[in-house]
C-alpha atoms as a PDB file:
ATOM      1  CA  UNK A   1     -86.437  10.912-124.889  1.00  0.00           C
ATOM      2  CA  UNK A   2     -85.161  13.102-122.355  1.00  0.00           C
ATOM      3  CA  UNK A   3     -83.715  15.833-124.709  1.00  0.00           C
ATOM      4  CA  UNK A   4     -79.961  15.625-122.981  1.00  0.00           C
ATOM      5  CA  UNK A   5     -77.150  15.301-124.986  1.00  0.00           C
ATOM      6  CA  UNK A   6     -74.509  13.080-123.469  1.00  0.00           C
ATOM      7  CA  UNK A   7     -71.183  12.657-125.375  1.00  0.00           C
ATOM      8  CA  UNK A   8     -69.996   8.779-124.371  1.00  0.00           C
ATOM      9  CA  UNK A   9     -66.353   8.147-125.680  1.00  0.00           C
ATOM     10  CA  UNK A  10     -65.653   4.831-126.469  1.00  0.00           C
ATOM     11  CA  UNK A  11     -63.871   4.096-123.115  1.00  0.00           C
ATOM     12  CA  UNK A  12     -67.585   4.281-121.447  1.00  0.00           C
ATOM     13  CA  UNK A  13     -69.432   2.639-124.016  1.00  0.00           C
ATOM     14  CA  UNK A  14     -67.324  -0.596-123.551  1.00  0.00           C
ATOM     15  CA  UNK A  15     -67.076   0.205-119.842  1.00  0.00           C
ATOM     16  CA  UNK A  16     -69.783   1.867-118.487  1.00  0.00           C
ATOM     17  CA  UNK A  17     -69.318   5.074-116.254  1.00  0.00           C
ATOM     18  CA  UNK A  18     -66.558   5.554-114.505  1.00  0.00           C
ATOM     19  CA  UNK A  19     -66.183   8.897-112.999  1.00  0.00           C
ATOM     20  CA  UNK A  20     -69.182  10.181-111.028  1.00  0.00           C
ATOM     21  CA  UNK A  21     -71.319  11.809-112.602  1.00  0.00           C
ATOM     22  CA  UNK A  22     -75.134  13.061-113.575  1.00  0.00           C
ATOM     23  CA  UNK A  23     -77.194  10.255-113.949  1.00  0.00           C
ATOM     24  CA  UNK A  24     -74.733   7.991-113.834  1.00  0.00           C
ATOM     25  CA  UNK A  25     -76.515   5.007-112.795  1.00  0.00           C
ATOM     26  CA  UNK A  26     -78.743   4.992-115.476  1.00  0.00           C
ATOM     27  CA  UNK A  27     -76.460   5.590-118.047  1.00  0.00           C
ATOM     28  CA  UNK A  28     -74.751   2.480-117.024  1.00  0.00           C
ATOM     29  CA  UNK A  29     -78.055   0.481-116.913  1.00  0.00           C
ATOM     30  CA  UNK A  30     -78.892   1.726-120.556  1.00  0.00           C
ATOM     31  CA  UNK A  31     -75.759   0.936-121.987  1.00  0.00           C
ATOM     32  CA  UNK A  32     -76.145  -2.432-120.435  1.00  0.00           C
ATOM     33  CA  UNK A  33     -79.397  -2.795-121.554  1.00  0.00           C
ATOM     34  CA  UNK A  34     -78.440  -1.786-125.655  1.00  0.00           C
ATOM     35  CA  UNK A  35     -75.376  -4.497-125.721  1.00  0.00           C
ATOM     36  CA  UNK A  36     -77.574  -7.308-124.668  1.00  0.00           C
ATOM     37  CA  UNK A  37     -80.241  -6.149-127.037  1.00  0.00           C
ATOM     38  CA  UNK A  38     -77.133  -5.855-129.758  1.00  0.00           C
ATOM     39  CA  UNK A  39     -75.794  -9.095-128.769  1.00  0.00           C
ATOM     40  CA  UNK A  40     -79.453 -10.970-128.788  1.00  0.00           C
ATOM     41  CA  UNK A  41     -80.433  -9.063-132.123  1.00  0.00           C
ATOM     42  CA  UNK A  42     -77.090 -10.629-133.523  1.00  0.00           C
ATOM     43  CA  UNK A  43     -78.226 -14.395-132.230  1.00  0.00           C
ATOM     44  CA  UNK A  44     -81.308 -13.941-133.214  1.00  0.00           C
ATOM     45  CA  UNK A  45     -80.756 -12.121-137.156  1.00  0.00           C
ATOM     46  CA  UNK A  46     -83.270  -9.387-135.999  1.00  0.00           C
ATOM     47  CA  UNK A  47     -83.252  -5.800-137.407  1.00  0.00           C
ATOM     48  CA  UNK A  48     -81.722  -3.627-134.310  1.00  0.00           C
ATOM     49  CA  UNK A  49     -84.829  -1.186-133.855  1.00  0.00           C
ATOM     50  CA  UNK A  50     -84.585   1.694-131.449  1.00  0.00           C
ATOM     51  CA  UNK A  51     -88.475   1.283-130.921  1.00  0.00           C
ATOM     52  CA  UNK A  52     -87.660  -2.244-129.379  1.00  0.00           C
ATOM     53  CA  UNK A  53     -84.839  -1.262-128.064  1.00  0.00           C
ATOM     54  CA  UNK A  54     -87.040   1.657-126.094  1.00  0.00           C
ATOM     55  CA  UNK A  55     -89.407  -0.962-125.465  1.00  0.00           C
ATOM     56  CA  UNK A  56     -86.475  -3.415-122.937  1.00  0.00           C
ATOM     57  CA  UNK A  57     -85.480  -0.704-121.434  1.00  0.00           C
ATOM     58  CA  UNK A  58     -89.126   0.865-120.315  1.00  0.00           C
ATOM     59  CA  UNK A  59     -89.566  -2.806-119.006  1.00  0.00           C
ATOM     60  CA  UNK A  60     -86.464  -2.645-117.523  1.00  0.00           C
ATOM     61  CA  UNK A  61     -87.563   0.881-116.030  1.00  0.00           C
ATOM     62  CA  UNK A  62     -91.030  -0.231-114.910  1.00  0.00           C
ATOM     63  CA  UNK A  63     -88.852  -3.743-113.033  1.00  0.00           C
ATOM     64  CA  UNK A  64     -87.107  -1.360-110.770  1.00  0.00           C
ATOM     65  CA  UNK A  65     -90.834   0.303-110.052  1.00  0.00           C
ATOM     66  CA  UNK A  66     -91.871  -2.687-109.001  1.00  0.00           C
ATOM     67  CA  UNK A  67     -89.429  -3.624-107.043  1.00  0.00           C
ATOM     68  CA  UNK A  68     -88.527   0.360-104.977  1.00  0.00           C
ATOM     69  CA  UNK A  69     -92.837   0.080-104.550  1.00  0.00           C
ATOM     70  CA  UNK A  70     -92.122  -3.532-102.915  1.00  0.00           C
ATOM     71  CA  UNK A  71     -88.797  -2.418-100.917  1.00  0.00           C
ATOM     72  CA  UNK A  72     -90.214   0.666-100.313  1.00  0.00           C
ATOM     73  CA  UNK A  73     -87.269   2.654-101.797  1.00  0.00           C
ATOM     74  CA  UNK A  74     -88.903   5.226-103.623  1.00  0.00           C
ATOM     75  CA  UNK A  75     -86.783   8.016-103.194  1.00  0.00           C
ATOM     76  CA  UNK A  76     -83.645   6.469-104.563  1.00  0.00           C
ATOM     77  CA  UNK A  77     -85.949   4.965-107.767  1.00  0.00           C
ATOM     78  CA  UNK A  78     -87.138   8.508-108.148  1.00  0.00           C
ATOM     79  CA  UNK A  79     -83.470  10.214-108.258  1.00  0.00           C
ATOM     80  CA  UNK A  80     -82.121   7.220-110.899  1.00  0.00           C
ATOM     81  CA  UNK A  81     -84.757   7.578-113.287  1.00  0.00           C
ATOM     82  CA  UNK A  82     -85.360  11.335-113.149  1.00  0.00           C
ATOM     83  CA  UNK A  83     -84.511  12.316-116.775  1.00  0.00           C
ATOM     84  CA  UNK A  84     -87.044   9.650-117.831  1.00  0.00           C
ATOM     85  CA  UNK A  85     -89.410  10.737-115.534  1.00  0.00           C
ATOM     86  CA  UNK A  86     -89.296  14.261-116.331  1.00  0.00           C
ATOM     87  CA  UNK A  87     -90.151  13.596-120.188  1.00  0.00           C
ATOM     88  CA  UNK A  88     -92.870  10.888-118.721  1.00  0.00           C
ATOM     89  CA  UNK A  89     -91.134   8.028-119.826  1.00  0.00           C
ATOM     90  CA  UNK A  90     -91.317   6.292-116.863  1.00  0.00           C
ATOM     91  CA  UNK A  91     -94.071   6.905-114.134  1.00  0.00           C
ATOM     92  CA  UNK A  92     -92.510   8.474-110.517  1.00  0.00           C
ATOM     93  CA  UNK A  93     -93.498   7.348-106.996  1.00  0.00           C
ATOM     94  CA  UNK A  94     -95.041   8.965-104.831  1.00  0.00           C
END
């Protein structure tokens, strides 16, 4: 979606980021996102589609929205979601 290759050893794939990094935060909120869509496709006996999975983690996406419009913390929504903004993914704030 965004057209970035990121290389994730298997250290941050069962971790999550650890060193600081570009677009670290939501790197670490889409890997948390895919294990608990793993883990409920596994409960569940559902096929693990990358459409669905896109689909949880827009909602996720549009959640935060919600809640930077509400807290008024657009800025730091903007700078998180960037990548996903960029390819239009996820609408900015103004």
């Amino acid at each position: 979606m965004t057209k970035e290759n990121i290389t994730l050893p298997d250290r941050t794939l069962l971790y999550g980021p650890v060193q600081p990094g570009k677009h670290q935060l939501v790197l670490s909120s889409a890997l948390l996102i895919a294990k608990y869509f793993i883990y409920k496709c596994s409960l569940t006996e559902e096929l693990l589609l990358f459409e669905l999975f896109k689909l949880q983690f827009y909602d996720h996406g549009m959640t935060e929205r919600y809640l930077a419009i509400k807290n008024r913390f657009s800025s730091t929504f903007n700078e998180k979601w960037q990548p996903f903004i960029v390819s239009n993914f996820i609408p900015s704030l103004q």
